[in-house]
C-alpha atoms as a PDB file:
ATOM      1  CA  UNK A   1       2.479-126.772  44.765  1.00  0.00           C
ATOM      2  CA  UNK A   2       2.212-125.157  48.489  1.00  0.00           C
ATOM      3  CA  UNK A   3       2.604-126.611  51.437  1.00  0.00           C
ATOM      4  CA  UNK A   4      -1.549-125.750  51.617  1.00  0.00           C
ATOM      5  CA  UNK A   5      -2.300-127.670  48.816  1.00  0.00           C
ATOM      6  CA  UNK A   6       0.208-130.518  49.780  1.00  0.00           C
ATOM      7  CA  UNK A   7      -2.565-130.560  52.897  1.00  0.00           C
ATOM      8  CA  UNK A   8      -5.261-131.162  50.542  1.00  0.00           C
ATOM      9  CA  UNK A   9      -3.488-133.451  48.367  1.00  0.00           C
ATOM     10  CA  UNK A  10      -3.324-136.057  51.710  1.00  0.00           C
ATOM     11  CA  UNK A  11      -7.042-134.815  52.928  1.00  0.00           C
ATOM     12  CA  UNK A  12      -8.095-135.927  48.817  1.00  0.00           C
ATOM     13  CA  UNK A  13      -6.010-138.934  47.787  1.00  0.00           C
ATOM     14  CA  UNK A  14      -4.382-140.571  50.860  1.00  0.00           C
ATOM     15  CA  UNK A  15      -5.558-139.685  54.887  1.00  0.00           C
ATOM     16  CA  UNK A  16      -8.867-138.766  53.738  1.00  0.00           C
ATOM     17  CA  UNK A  17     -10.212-139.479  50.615  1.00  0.00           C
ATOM     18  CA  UNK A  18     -13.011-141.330  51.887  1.00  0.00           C
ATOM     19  CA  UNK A  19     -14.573-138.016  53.470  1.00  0.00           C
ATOM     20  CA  UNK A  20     -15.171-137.071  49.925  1.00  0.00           C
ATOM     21  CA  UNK A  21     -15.140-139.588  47.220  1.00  0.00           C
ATOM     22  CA  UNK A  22     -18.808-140.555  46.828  1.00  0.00           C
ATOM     23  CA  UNK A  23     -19.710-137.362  48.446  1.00  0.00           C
ATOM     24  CA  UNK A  24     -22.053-134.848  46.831  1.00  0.00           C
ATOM     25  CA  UNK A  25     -20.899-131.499  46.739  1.00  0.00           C
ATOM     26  CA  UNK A  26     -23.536-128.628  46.072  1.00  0.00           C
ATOM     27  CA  UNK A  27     -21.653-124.810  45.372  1.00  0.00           C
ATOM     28  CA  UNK A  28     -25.008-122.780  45.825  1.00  0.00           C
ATOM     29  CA  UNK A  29     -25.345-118.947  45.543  1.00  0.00           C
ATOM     30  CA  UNK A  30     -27.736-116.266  44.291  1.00  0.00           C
ATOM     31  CA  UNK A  31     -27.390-114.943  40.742  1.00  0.00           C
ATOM     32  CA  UNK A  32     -23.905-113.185  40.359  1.00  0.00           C
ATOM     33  CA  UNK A  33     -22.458-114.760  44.294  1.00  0.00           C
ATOM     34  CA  UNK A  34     -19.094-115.625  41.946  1.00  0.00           C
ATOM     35  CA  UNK A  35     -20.246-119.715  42.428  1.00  0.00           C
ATOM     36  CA  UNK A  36     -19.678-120.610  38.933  1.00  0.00           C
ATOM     37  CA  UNK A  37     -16.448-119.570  39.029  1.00  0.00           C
ATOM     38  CA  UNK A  38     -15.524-121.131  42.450  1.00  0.00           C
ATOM     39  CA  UNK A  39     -16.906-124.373  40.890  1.00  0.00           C
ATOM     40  CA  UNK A  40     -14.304-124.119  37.973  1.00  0.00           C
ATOM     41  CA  UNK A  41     -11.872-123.531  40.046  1.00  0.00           C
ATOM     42  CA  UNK A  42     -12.222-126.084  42.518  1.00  0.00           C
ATOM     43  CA  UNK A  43     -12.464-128.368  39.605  1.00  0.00           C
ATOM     44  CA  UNK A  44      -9.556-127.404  38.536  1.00  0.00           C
ATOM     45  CA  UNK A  45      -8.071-128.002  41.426  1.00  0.00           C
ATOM     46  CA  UNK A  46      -9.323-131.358  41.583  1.00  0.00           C
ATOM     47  CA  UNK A  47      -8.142-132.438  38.160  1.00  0.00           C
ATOM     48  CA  UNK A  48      -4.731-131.387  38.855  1.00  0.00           C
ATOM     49  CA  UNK A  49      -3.841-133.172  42.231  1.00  0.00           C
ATOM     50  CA  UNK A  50      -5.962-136.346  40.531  1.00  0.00           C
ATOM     51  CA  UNK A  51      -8.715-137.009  42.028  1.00  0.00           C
ATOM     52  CA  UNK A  52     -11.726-138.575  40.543  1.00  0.00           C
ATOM     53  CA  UNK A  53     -14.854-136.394  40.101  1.00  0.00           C
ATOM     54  CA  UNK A  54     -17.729-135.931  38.000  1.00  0.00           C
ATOM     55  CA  UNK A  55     -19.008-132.603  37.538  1.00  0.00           C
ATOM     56  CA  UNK A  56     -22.980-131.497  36.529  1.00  0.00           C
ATOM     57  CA  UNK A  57     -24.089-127.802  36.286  1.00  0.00           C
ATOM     58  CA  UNK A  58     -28.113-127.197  36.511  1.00  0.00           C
ATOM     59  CA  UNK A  59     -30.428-126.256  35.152  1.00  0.00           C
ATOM     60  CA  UNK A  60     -29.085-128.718  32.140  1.00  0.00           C
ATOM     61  CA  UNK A  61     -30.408-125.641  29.263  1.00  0.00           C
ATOM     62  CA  UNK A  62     -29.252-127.485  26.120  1.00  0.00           C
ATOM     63  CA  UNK A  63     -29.277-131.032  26.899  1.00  0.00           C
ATOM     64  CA  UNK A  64     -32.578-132.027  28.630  1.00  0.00           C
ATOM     65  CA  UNK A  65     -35.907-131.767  28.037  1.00  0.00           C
ATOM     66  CA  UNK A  66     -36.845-129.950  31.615  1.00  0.00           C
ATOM     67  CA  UNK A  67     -34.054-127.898  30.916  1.00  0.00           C
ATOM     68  CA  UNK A  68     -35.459-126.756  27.514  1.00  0.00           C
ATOM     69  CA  UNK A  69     -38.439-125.677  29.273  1.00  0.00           C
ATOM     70  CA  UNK A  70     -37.018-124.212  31.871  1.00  0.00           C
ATOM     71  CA  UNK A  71     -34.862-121.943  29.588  1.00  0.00           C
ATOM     72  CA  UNK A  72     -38.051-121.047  27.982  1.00  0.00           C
ATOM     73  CA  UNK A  73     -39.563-120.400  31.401  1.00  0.00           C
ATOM     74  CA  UNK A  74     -36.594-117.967  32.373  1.00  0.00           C
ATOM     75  CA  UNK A  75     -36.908-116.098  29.010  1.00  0.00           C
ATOM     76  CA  UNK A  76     -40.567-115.652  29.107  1.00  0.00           C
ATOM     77  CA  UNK A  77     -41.294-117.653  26.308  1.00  0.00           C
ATOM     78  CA  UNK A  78     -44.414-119.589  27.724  1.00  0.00           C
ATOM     79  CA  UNK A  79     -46.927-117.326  27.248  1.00  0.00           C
ATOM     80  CA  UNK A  80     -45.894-115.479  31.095  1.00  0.00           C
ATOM     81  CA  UNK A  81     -43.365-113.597  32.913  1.00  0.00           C
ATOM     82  CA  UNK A  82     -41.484-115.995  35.184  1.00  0.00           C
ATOM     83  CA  UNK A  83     -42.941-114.346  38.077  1.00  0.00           C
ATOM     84  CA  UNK A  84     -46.263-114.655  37.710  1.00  0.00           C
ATOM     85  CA  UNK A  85     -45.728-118.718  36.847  1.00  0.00           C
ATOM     86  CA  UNK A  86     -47.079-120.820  39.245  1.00  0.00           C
ATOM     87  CA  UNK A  87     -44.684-121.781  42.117  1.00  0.00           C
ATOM     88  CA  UNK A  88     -45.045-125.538  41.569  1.00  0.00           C
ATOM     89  CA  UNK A  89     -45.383-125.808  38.048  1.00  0.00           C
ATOM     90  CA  UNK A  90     -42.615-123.995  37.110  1.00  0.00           C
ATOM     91  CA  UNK A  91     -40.514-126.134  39.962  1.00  0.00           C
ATOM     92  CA  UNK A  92     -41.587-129.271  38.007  1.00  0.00           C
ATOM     93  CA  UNK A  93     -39.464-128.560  34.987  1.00  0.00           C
ATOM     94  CA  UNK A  94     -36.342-128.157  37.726  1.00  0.00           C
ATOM     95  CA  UNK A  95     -37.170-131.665  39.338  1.00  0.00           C
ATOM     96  CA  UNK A  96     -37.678-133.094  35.655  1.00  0.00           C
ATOM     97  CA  UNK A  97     -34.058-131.773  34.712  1.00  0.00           C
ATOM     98  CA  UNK A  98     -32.669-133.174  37.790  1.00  0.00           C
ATOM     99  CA  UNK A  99     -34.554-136.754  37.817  1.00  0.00           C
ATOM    100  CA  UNK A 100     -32.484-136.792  33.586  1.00  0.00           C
ATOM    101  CA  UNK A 101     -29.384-136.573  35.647  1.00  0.00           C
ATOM    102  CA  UNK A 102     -30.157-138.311  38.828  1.00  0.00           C
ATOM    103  CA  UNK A 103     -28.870-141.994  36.976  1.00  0.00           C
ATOM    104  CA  UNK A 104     -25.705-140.244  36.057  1.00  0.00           C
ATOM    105  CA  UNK A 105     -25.501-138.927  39.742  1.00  0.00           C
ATOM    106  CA  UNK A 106     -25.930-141.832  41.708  1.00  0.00           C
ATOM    107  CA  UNK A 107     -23.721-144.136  39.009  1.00  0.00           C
ATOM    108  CA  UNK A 108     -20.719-141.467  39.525  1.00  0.00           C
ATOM    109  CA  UNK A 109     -21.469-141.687  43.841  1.00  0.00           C
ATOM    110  CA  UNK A 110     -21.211-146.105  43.350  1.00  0.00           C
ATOM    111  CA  UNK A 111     -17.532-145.202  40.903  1.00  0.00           C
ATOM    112  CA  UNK A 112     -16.257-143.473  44.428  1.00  0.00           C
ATOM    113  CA  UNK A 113     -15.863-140.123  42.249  1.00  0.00           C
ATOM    114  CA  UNK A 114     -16.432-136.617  44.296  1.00  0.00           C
ATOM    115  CA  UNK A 115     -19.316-135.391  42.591  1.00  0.00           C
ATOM    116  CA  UNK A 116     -19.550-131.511  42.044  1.00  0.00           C
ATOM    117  CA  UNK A 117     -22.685-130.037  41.116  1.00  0.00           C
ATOM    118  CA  UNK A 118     -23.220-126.283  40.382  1.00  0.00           C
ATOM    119  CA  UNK A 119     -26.656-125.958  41.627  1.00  0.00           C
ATOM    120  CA  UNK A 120     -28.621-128.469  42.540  1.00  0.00           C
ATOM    121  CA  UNK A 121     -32.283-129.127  44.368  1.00  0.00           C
ATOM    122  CA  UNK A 122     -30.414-126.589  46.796  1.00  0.00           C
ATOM    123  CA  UNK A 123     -31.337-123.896  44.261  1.00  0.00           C
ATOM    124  CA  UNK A 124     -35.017-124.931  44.010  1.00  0.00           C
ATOM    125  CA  UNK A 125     -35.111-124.208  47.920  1.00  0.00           C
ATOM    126  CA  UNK A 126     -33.238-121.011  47.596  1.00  0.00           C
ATOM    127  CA  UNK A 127     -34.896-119.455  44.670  1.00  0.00           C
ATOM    128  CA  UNK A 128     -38.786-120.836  44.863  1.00  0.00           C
ATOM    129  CA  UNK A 129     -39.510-120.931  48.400  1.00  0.00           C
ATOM    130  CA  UNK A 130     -38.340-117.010  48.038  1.00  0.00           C
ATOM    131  CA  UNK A 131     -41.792-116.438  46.803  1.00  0.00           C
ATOM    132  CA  UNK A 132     -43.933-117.507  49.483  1.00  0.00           C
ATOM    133  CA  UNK A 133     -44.158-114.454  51.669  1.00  0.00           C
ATOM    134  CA  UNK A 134     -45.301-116.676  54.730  1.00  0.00           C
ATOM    135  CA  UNK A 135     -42.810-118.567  56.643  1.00  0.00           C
ATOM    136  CA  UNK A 136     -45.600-121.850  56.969  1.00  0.00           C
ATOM    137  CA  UNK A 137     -45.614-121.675  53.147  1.00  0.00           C
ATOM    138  CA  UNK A 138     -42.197-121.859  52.329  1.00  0.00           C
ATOM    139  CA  UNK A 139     -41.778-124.282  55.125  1.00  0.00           C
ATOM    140  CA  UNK A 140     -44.774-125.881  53.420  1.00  0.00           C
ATOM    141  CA  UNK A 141     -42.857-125.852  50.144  1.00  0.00           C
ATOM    142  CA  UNK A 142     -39.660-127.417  51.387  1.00  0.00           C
ATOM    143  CA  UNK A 143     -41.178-130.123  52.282  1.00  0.00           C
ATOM    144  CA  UNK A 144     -43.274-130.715  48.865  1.00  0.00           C
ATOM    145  CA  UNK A 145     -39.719-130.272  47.114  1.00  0.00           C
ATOM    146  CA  UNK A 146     -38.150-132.640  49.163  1.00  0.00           C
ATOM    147  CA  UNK A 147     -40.706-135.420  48.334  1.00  0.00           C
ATOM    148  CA  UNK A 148     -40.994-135.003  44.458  1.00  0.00           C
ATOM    149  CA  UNK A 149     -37.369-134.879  44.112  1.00  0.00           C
ATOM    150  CA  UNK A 150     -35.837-137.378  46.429  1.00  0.00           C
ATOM    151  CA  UNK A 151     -39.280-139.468  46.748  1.00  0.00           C
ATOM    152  CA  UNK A 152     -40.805-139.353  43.681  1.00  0.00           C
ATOM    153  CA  UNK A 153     -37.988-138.359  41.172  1.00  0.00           C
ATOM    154  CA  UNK A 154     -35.387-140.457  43.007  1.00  0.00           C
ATOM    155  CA  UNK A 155     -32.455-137.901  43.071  1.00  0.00           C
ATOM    156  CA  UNK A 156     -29.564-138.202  45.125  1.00  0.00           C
ATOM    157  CA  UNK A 157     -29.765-136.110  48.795  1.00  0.00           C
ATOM    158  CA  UNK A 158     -26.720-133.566  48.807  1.00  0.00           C
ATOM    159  CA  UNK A 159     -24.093-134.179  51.428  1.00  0.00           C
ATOM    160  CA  UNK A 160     -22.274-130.537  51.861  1.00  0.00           C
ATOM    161  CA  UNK A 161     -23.586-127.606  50.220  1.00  0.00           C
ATOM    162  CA  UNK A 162     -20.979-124.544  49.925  1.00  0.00           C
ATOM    163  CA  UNK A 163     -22.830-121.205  50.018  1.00  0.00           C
ATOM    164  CA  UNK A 164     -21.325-118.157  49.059  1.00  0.00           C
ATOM    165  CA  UNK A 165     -22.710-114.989  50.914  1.00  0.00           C
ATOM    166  CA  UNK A 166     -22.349-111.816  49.198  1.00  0.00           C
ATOM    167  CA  UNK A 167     -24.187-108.582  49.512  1.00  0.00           C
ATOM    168  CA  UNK A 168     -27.174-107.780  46.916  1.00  0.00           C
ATOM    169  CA  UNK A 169     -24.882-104.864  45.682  1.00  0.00           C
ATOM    170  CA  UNK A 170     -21.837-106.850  44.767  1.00  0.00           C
ATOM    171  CA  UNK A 171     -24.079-109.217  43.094  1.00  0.00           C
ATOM    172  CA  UNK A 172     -25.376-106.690  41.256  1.00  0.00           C
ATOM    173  CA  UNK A 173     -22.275-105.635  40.277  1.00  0.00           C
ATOM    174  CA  UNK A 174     -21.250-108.832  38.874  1.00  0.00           C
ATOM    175  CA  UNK A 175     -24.062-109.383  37.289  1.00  0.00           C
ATOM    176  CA  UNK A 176     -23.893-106.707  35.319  1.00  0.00           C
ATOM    177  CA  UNK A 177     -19.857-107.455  34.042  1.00  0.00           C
ATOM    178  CA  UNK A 178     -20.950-110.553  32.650  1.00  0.00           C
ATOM    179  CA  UNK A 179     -20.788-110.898  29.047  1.00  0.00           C
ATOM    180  CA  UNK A 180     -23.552-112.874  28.289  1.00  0.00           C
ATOM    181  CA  UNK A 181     -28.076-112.223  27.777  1.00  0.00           C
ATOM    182  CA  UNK A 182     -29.809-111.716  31.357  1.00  0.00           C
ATOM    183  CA  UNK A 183     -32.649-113.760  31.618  1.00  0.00           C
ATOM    184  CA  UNK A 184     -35.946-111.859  33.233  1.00  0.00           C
ATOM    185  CA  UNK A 185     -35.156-113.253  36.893  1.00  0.00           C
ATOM    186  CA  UNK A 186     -31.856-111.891  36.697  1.00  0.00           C
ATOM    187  CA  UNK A 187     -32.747-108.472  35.811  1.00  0.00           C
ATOM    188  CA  UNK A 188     -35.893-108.526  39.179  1.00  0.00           C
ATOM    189  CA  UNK A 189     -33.690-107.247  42.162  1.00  0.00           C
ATOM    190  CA  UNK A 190     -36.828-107.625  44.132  1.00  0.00           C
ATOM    191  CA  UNK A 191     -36.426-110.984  43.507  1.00  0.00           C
ATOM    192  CA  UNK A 192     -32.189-111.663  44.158  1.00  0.00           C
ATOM    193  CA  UNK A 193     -33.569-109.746  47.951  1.00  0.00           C
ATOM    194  CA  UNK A 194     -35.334-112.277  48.589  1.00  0.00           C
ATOM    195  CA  UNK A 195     -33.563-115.681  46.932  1.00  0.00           C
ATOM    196  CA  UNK A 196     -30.768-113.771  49.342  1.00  0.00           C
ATOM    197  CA  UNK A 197     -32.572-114.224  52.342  1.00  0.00           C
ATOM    198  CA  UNK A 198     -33.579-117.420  52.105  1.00  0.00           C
ATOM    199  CA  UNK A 199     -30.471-118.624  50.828  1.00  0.00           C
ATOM    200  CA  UNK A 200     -29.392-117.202  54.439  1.00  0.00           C
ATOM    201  CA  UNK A 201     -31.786-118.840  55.956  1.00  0.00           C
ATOM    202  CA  UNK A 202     -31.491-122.103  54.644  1.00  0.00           C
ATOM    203  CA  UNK A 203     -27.486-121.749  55.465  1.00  0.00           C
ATOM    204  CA  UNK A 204     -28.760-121.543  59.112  1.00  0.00           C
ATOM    205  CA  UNK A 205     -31.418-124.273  58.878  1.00  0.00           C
ATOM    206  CA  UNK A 206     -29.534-127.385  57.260  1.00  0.00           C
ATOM    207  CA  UNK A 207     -26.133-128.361  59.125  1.00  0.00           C
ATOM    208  CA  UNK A 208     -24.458-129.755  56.408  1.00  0.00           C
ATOM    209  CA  UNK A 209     -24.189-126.139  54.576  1.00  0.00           C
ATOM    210  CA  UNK A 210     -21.128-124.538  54.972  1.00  0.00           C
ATOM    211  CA  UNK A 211     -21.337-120.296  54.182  1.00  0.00           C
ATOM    212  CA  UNK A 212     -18.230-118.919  52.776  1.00  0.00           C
ATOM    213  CA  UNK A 213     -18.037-114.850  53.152  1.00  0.00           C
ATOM    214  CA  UNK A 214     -17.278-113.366  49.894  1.00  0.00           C
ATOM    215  CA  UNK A 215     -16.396-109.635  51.198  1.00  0.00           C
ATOM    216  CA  UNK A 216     -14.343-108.529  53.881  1.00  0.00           C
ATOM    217  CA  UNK A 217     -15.263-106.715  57.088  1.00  0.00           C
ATOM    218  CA  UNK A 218     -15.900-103.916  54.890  1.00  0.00           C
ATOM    219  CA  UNK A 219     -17.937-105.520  52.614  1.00  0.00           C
ATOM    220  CA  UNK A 220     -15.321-104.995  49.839  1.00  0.00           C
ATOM    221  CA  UNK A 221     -15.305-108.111  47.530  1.00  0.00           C
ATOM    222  CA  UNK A 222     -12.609-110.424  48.452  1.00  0.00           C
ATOM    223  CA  UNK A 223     -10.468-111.802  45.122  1.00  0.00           C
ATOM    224  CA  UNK A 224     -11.531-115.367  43.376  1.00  0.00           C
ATOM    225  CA  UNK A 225      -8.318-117.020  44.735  1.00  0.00           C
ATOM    226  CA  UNK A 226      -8.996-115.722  48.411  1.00  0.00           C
ATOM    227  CA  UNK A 227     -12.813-116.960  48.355  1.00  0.00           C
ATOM    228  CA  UNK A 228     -11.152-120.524  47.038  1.00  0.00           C
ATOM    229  CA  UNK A 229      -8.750-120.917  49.650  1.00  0.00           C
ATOM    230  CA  UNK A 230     -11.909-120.355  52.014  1.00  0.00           C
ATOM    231  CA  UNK A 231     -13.773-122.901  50.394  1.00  0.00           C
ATOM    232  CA  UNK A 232     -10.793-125.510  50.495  1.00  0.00           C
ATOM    233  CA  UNK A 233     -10.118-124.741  54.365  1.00  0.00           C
ATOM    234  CA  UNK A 234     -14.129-125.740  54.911  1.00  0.00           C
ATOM    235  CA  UNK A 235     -14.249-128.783  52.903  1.00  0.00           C
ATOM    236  CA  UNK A 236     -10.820-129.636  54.298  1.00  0.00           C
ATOM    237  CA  UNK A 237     -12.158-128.959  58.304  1.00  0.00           C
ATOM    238  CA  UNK A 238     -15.100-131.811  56.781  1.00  0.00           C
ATOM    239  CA  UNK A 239     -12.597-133.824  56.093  1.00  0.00           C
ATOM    240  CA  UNK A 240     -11.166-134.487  59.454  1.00  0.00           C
END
């Protein structure tokens, strides 16, 4: 282990560990930003100097009811492109797959674990609010999202959220490497525009997000190890 990860080690288990045990962690992107991976990896990391976390990755597809039906949502099997869903309703199945979790959340915050979440309400900001094309609507909408889900549905506020900016062309690119079925929202780059900008813009709103630069001055994609040493040095800078 480096003498940059003997930092973290004393920032995680002894000088600082209160910074981030209990904390909720949000690692927030658009479709193909590389957050999955950074997610893995900085579980990873945690696991091997440790430290107690609990991880949850949303939308919950195969083990929740509102993640069922969002699935079916995303793969237009509801009768309607996701697109053309209303704003709202569709949100509802997101806040009903959170408020499964939200007892698991807030029992994993009172053990003192650092929770990790790979999207999160975060995403319903990011990715609904996209569609309002007026800025008093999707103002409008934050709000309503922030009072069914922490009002109404109970879950846990985030405490940091780590957004990864990348260009709609590099996302593009990754997007299309994957080895996996592209649901319908994936495959609208109409759409990834504008969950881009307000993922930008929400970066700039809310203090406690911190936006890690993916590409280089450039804009050439920086490597997975280079964007996780970035994300450490943030959450570290948190930390003291």
């Amino acid at each position: 282990m480096n003498k940059f990860f003997y930092k973290l080690y004393f920032l995680l288990i002894r000088k600082r560990r209160s910074k981030l045990s209990g904390k909720i962690i949000v690692f927030e992107g658009i479709d193909g930003s590389g957050k999955e991976t950074q997610f893995k990896l900085f579980v990873a990391l945690l696991r091997r100097l440790r430290v107690p976390y609990k991880t949850f990755d949303f939308p919950q597809y195969e083990t929740s009811l509102g993640g069922q039906a969002v699935k079916m949502a995303l793969h237009g099997e509801l009768g309607a492109d996701p697109a053309d869903f209303p704003i709202k309703g569709l949100s509802m199945y997101y806040s009903i797959d959170r408020g499964e979790a939200a007892p698991e959340i807030r029992k994993a915050q009172q053990k003192r674990f650092v929770v990790c979440l790979n999207r999160y309400t975060t995403s319903h900001k990011g990715h609904q609010a996209a569609k309002f094309e007026q800025e008093e609507k999707q103002e409008e909408f934050l709000r309503w999202v922030d009072h069914i889900e922490h009002e109404c549905f109970g879950i846990p506020r985030e405490d940091m959220v780590v957004f990864f900016n990348i260009s709609l062309e590099n996302a593009l690119m990754l997007i299309k490497k994957r080895n996996r079925d592209q649901d319908k929202v994936e495959l609208n780059i109409e759409y990834l525009r504008k969950s881009l900008e307000m993922y930008r813009k929400l970066a700039k709103k809310y203090s406690h997000w911190i936006t890690i630069e993916c590409e280089n001055e450039n804009g050439k994609l920086l490597s997975p190890e280079t964007i996780h040493k970035k994300v450490v040095e943030a959450l570290e800078k948190i930390g003291k």
